[in-house]
PDB file of N, CA and C in Angstrom:
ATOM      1  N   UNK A   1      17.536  38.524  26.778  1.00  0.00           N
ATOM      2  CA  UNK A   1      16.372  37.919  26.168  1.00  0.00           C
ATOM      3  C   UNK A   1      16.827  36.877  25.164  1.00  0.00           C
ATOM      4  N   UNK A   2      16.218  35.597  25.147  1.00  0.00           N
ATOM      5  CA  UNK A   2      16.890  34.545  24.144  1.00  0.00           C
ATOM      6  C   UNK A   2      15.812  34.466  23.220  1.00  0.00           C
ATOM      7  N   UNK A   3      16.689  34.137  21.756  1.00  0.00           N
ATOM      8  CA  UNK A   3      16.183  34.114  20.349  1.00  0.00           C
ATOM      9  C   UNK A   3      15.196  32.599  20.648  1.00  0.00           C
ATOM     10  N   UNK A   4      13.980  32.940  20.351  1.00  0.00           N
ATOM     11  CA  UNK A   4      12.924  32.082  19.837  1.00  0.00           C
ATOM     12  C   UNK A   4      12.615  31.701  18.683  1.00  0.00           C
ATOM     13  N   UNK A   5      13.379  32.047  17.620  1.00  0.00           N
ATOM     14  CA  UNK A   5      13.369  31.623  16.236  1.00  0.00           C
ATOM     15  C   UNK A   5      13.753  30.757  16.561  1.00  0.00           C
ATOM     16  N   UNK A   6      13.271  29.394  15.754  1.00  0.00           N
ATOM     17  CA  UNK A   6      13.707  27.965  15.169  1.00  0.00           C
ATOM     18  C   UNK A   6      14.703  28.412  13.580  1.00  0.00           C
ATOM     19  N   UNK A   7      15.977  27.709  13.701  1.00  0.00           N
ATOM     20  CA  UNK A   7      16.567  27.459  12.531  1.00  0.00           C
ATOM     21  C   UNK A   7      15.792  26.513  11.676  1.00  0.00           C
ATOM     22  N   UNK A   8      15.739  27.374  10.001  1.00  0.00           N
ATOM     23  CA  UNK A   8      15.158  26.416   9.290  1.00  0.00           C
ATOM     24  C   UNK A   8      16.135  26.418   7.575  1.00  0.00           C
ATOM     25  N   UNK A   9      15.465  25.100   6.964  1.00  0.00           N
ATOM     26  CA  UNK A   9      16.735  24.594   6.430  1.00  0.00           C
ATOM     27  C   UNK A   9      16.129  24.728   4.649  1.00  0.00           C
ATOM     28  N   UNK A  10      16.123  24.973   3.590  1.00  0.00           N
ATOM     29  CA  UNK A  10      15.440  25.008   2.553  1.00  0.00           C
ATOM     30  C   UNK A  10      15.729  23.740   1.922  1.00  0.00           C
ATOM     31  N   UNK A  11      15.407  22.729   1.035  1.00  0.00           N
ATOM     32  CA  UNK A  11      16.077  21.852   0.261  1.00  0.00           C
ATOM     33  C   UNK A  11      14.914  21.364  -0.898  1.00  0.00           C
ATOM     34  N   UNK A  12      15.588  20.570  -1.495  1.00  0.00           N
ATOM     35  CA  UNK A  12      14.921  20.517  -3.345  1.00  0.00           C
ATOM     36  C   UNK A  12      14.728  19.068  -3.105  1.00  0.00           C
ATOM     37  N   UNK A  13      13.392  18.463  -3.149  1.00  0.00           N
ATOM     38  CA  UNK A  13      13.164  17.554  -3.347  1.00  0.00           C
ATOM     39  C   UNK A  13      12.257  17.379  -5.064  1.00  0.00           C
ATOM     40  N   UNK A  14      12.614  16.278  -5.987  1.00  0.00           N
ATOM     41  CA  UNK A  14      11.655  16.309  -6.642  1.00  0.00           C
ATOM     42  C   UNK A  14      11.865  17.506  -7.169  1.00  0.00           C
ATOM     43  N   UNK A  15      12.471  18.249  -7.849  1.00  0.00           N
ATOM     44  CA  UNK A  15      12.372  19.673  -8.533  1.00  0.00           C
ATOM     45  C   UNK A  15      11.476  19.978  -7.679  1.00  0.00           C
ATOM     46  N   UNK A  16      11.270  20.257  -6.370  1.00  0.00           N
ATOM     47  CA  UNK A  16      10.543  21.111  -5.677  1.00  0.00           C
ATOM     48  C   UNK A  16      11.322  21.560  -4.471  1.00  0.00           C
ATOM     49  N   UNK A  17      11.047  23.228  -4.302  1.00  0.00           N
ATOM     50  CA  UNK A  17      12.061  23.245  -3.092  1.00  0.00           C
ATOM     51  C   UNK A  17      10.792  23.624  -1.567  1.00  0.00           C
ATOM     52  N   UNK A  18      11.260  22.981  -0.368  1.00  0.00           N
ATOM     53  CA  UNK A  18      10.623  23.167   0.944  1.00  0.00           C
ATOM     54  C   UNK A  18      11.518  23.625   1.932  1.00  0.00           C
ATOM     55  N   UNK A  19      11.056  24.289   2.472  1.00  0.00           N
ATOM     56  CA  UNK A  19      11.433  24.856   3.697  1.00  0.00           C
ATOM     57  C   UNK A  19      10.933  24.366   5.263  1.00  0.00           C
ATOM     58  N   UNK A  20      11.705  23.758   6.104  1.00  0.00           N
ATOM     59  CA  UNK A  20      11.488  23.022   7.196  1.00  0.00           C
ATOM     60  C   UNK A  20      12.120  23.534   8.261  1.00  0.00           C
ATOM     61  N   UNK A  21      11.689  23.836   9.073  1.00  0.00           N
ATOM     62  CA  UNK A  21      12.058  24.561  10.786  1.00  0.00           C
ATOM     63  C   UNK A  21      12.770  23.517  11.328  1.00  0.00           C
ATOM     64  N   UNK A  22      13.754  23.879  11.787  1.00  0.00           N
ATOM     65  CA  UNK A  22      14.650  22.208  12.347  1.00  0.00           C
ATOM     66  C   UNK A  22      14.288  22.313  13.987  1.00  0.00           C
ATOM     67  N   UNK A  23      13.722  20.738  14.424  1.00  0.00           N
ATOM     68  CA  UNK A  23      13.444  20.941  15.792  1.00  0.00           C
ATOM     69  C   UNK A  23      15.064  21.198  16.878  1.00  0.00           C
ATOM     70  N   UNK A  24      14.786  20.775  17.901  1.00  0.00           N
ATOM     71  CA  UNK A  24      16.245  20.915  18.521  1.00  0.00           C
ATOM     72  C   UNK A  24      16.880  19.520  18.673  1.00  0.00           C
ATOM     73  N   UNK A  25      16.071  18.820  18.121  1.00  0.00           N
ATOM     74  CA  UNK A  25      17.384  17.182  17.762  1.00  0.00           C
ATOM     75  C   UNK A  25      17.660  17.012  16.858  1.00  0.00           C
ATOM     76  N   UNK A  26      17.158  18.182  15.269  1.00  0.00           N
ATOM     77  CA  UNK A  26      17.422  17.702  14.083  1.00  0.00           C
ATOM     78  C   UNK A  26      18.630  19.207  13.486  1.00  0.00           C
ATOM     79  N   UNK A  27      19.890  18.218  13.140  1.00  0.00           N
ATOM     80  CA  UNK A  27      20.539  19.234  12.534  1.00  0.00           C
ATOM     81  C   UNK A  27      20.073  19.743  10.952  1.00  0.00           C
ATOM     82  N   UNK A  28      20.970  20.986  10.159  1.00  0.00           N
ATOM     83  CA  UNK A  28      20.209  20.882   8.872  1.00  0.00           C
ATOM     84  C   UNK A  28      21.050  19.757   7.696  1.00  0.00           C
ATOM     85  N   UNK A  29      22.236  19.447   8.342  1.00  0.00           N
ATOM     86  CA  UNK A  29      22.939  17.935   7.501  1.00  0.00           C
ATOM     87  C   UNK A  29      21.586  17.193   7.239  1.00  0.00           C
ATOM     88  N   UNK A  30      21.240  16.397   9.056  1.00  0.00           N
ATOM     89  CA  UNK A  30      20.493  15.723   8.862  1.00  0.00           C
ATOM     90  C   UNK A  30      19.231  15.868   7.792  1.00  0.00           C
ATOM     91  N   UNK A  31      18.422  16.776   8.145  1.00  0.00           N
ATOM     92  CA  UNK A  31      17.404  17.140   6.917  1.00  0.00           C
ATOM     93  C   UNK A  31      17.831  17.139   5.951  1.00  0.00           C
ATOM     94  N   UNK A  32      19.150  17.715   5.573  1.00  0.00           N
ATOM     95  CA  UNK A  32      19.338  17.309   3.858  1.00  0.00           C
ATOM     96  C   UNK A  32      19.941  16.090   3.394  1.00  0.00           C
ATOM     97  N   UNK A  33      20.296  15.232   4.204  1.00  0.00           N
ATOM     98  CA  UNK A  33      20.570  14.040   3.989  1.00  0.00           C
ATOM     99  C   UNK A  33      18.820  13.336   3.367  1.00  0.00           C
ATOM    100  N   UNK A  34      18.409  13.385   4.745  1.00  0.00           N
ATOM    101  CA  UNK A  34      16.916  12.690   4.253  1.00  0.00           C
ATOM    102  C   UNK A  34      16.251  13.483   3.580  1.00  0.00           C
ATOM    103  N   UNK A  35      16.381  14.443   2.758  1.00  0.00           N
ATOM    104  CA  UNK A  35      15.417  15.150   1.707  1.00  0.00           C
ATOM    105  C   UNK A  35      16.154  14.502   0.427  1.00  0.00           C
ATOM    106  N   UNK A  36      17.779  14.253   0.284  1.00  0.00           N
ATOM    107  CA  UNK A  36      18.629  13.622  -0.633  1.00  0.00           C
ATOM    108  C   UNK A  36      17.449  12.489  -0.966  1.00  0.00           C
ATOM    109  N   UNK A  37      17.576  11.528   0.356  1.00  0.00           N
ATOM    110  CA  UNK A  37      16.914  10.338   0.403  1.00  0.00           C
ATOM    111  C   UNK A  37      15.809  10.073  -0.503  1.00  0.00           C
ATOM    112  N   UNK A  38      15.003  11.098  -0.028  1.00  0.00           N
ATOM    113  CA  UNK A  38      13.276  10.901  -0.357  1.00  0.00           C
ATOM    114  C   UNK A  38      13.489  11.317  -2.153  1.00  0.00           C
ATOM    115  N   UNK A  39      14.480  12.348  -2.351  1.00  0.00           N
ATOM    116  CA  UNK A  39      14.675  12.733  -3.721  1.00  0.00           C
ATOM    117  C   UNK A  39      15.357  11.561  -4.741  1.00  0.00           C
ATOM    118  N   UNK A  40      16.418  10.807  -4.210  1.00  0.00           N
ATOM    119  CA  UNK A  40      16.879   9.633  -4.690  1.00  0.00           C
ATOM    120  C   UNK A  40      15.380   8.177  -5.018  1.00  0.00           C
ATOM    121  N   UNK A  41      14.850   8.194  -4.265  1.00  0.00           N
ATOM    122  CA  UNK A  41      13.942   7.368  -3.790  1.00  0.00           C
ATOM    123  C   UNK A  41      12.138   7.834  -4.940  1.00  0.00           C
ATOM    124  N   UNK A  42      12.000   9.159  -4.691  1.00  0.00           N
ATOM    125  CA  UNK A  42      11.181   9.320  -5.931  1.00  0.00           C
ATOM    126  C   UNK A  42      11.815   9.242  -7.681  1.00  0.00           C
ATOM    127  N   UNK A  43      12.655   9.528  -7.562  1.00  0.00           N
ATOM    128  CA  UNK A  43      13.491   9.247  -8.735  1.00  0.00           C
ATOM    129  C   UNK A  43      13.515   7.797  -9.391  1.00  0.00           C
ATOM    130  N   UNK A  44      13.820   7.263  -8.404  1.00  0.00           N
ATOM    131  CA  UNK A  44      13.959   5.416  -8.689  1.00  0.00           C
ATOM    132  C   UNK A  44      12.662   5.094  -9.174  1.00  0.00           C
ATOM    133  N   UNK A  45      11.688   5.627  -8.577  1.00  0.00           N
ATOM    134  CA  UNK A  45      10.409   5.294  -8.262  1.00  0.00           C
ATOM    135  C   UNK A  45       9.961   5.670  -9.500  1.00  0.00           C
ATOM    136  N   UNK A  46       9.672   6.325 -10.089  1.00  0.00           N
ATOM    137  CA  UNK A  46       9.658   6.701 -11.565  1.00  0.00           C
ATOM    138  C   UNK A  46      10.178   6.487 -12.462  1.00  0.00           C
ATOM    139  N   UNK A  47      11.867   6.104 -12.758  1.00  0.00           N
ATOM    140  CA  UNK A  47      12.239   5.719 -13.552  1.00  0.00           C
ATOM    141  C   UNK A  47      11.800   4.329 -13.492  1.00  0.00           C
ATOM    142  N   UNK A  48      11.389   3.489 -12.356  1.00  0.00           N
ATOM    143  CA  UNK A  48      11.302   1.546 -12.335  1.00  0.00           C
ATOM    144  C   UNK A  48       9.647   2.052 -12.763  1.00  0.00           C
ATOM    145  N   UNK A  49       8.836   2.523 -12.387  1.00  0.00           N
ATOM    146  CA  UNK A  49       7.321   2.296 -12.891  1.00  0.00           C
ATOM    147  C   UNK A  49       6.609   3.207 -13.586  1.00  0.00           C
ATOM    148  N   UNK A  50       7.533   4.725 -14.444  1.00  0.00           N
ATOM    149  CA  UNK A  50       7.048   5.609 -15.322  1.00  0.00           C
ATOM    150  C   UNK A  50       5.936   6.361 -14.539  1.00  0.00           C
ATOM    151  N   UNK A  51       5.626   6.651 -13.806  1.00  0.00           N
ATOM    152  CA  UNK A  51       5.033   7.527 -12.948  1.00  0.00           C
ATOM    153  C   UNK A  51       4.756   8.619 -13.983  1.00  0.00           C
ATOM    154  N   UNK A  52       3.083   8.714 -13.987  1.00  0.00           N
ATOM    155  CA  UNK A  52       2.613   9.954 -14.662  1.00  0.00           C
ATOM    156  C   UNK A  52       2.384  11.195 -13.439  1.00  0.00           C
ATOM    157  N   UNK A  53       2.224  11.224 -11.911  1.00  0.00           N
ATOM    158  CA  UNK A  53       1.935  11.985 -11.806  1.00  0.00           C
ATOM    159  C   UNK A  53       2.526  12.289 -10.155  1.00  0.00           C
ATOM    160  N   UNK A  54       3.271  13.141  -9.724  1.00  0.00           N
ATOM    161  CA  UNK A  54       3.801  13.254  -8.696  1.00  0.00           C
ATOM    162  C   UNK A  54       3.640  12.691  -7.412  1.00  0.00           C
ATOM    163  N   UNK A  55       2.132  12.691  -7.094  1.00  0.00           N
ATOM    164  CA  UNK A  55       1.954  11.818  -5.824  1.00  0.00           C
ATOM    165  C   UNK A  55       1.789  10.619  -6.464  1.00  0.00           C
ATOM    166  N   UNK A  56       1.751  10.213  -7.114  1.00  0.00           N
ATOM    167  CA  UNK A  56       1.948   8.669  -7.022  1.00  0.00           C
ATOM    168  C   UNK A  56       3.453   8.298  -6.946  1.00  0.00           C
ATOM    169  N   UNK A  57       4.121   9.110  -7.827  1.00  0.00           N
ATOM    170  CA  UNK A  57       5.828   8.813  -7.438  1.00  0.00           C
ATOM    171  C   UNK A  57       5.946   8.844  -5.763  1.00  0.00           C
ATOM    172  N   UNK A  58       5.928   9.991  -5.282  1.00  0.00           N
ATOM    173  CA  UNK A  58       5.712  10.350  -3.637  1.00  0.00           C
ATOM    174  C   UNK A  58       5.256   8.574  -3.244  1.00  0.00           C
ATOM    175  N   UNK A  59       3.835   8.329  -3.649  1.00  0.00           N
ATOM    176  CA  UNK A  59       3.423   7.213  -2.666  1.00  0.00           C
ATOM    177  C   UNK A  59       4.409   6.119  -2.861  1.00  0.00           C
ATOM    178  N   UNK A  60       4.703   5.770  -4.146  1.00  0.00           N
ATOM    179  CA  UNK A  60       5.629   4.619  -4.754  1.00  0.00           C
ATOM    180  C   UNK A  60       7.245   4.668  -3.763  1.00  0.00           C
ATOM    181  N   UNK A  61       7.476   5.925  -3.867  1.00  0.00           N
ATOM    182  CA  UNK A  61       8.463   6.002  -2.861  1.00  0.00           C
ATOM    183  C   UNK A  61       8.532   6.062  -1.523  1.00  0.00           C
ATOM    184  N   UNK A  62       7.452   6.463  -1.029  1.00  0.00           N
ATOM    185  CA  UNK A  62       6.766   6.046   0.355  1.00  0.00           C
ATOM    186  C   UNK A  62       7.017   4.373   0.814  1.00  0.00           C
ATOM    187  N   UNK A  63       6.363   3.989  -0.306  1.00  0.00           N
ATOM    188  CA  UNK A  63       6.002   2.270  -0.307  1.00  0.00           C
ATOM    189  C   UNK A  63       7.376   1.833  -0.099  1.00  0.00           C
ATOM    190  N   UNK A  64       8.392   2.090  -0.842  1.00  0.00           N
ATOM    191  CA  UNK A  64       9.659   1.507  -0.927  1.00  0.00           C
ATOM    192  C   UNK A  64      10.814   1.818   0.646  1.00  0.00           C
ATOM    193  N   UNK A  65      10.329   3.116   0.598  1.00  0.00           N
ATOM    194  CA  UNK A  65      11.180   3.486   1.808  1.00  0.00           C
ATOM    195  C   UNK A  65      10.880   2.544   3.134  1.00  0.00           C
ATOM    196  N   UNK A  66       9.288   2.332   3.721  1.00  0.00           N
ATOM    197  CA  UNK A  66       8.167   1.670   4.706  1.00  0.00           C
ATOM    198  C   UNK A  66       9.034   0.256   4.348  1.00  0.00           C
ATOM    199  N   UNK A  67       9.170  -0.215   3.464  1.00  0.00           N
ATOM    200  CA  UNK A  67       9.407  -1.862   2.734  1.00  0.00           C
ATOM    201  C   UNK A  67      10.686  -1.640   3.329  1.00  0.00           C
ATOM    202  N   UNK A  68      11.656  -1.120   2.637  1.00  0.00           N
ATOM    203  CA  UNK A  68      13.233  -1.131   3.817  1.00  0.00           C
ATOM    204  C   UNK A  68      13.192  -0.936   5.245  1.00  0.00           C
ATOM    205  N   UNK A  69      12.440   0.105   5.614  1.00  0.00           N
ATOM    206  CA  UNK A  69      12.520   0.012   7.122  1.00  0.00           C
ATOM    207  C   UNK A  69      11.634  -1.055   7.932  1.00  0.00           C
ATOM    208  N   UNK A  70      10.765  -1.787   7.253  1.00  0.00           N
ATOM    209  CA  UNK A  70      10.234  -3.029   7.732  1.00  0.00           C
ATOM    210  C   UNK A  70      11.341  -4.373   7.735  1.00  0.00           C
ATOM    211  N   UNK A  71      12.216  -3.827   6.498  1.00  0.00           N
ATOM    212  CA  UNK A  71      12.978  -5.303   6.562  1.00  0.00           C
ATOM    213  C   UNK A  71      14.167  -4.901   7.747  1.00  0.00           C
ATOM    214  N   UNK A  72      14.579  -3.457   7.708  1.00  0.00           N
ATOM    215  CA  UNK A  72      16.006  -3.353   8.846  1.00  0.00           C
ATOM    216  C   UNK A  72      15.322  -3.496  10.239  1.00  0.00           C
ATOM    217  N   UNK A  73      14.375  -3.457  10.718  1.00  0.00           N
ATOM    218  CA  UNK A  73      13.508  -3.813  11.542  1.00  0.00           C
ATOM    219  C   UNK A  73      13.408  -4.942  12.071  1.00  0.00           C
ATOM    220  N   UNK A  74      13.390  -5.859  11.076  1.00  0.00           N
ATOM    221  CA  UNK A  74      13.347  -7.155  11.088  1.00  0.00           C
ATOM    222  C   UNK A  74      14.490  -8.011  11.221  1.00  0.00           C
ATOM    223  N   UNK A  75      15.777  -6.998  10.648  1.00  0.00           N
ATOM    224  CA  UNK A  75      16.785  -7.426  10.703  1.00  0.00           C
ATOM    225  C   UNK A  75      17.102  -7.373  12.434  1.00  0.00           C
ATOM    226  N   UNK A  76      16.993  -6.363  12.840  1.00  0.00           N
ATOM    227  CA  UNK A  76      17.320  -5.864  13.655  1.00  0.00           C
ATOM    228  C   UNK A  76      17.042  -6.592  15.263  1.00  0.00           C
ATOM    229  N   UNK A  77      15.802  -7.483  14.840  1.00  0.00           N
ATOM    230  CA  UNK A  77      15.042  -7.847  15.865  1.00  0.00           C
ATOM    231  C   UNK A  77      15.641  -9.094  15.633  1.00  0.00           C
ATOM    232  N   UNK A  78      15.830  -9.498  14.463  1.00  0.00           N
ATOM    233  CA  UNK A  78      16.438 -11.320  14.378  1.00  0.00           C
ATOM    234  C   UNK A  78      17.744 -10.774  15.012  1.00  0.00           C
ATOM    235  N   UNK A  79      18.895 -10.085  14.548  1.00  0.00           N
ATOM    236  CA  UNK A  79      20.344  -9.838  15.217  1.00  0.00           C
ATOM    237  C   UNK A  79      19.822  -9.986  17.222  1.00  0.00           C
ATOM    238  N   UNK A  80      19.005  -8.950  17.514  1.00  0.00           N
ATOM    239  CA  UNK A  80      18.778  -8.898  19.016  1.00  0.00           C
ATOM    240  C   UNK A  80      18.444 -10.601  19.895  1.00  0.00           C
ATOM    241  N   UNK A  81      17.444 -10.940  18.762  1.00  0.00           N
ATOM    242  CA  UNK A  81      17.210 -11.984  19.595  1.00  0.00           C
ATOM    243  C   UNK A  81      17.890 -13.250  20.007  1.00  0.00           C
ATOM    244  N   UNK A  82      18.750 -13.148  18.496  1.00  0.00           N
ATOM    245  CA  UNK A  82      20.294 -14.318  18.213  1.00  0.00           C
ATOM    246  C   UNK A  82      21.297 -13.826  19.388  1.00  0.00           C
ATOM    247  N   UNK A  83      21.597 -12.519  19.862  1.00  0.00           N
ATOM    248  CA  UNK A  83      22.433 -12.116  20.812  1.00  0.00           C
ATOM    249  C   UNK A  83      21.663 -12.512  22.237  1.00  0.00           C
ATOM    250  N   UNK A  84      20.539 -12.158  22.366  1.00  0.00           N
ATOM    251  CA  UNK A  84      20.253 -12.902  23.737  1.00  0.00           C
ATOM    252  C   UNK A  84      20.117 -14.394  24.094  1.00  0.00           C
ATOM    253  N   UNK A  85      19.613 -15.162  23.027  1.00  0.00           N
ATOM    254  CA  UNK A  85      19.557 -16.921  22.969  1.00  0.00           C
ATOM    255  C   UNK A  85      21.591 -16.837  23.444  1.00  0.00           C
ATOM    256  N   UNK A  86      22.438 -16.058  22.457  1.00  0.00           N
ATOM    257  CA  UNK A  86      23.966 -16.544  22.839  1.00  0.00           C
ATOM    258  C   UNK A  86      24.146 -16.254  24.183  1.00  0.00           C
ATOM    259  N   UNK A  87      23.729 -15.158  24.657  1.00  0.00           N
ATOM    260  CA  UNK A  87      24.214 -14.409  25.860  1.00  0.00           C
ATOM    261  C   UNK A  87      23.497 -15.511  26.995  1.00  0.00           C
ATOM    262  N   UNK A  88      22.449 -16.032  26.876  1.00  0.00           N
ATOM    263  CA  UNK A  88      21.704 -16.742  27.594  1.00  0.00           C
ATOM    264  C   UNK A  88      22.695 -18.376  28.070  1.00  0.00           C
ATOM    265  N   UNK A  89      23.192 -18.866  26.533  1.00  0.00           N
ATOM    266  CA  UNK A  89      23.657 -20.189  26.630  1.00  0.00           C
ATOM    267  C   UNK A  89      25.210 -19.598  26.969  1.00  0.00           C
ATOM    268  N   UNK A  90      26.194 -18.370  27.049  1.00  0.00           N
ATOM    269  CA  UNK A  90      27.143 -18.746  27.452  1.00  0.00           C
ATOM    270  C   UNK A  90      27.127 -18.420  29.254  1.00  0.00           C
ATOM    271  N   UNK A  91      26.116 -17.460  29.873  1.00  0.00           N
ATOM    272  CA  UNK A  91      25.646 -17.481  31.109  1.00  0.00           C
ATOM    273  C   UNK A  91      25.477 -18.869  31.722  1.00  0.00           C
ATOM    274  N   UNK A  92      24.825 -19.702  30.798  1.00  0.00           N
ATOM    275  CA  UNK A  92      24.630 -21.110  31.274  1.00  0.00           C
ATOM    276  C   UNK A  92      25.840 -21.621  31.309  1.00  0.00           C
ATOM    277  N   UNK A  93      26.769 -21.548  30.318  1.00  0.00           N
ATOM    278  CA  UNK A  93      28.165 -21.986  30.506  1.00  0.00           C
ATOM    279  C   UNK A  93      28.912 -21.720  31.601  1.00  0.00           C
ATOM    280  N   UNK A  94      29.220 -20.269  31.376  1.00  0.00           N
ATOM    281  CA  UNK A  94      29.596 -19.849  32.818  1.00  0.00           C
ATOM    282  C   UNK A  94      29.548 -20.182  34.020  1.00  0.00           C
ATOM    283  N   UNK A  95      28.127 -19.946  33.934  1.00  0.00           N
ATOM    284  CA  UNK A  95      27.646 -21.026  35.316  1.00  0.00           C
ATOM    285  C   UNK A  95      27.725 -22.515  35.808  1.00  0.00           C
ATOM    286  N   UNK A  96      28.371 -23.113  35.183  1.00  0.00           N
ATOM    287  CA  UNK A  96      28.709 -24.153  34.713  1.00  0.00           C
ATOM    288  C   UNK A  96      30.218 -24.455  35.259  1.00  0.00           C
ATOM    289  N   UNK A  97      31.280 -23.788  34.505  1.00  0.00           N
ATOM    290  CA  UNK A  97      32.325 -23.818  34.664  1.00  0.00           C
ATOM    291  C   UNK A  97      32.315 -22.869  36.256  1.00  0.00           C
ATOM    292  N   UNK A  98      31.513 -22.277  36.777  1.00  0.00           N
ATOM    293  CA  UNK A  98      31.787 -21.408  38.331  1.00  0.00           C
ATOM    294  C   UNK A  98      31.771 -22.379  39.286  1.00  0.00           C
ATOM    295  N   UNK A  99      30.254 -23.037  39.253  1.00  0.00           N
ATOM    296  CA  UNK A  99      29.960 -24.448  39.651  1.00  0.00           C
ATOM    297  C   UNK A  99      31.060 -25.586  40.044  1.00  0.00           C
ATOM    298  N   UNK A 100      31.795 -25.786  39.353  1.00  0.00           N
ATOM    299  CA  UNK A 100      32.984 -26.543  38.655  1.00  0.00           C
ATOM    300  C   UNK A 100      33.780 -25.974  39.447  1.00  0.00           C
ATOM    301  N   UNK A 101      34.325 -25.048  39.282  1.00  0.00           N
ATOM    302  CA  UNK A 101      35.409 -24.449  40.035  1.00  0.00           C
ATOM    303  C   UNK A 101      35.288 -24.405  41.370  1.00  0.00           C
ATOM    304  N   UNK A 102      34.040 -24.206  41.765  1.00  0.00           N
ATOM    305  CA  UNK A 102      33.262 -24.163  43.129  1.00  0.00           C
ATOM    306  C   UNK A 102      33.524 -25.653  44.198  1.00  0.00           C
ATOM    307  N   UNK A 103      33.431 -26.725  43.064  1.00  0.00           N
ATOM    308  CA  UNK A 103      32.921 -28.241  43.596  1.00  0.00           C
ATOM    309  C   UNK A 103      34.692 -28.501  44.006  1.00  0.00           C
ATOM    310  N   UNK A 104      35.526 -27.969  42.577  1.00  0.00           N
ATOM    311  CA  UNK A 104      37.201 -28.360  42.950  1.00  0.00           C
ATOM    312  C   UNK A 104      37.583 -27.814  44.256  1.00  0.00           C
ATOM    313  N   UNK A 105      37.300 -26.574  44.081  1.00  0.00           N
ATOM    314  CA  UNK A 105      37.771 -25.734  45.799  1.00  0.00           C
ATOM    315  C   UNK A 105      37.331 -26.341  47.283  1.00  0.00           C
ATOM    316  N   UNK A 106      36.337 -27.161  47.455  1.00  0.00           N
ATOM    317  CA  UNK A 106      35.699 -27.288  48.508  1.00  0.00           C
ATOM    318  C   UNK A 106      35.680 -28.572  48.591  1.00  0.00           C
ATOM    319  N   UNK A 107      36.217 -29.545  48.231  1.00  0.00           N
ATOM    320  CA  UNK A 107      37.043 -30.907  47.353  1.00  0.00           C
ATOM    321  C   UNK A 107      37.688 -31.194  48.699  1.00  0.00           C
ATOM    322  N   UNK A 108      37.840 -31.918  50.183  1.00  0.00           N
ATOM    323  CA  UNK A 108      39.043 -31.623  50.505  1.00  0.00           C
ATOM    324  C   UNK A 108      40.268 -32.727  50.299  1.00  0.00           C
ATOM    325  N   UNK A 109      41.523 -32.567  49.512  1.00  0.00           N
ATOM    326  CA  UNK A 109      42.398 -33.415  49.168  1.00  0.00           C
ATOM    327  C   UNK A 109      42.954 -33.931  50.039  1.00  0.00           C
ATOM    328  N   UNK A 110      43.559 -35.318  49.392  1.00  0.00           N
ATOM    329  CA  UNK A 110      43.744 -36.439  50.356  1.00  0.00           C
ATOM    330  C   UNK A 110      45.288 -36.195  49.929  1.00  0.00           C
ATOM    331  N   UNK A 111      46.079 -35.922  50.305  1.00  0.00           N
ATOM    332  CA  UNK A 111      47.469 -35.774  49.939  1.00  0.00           C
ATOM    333  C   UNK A 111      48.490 -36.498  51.397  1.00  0.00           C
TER     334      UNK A 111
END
């Protein structure tokens, strides 16, 4: 008979501690890495705008986290699209120089 318990992982965010069931793609590193995260991230968030009251730190750090992953996003999509415009113009090259090589071979010399 196989164990149907989900492993779950405790961690302290925010002087608060939660307990989270880890699915089967999430190790408990991973979760405590990103509970680190969200804890680093409300922290900032309060010390840059004095936060009187927990969910607003939460949202403030929400906001900030959404704002980075919009910009690596963005990054991400400018890097992709710069690699296909290159991949595109050295294909054209290629094709180019095959062409070329193609026209020399079939050339017939007058020797």
């Amino acid at each position: 008979m196989s164990d149907t318990r989900s492993a779950s992982i405790a961690v302290d965010i925010y002087g608060k501690t939660f307990t989270f069931s880890l699915g089967p793609d999430q190790t408990a590193e991973h979760v405590q890495q990103a509970a680190q995260l969200i804890d680093d991230k409300m922290r900032e968030a309060h010390k840059t705008h004095n936060t009187q009251s927990q969910i607003q730190t939460a949202v403030l750090a929400s906001l900030n986290l959404v704002d980075e992953l919009f910009k690596l996003q963005a990054n991400y999509q400018a890097a992709e699209s710069d690699i296909a415009q290159r991949t595109s113009k050295l294909n054209a090259s290629l094709g180019r120089v095959f062409q070329s090589v193609e026209l020399d071979s079939s050339t017939p010399s007058t020797s």
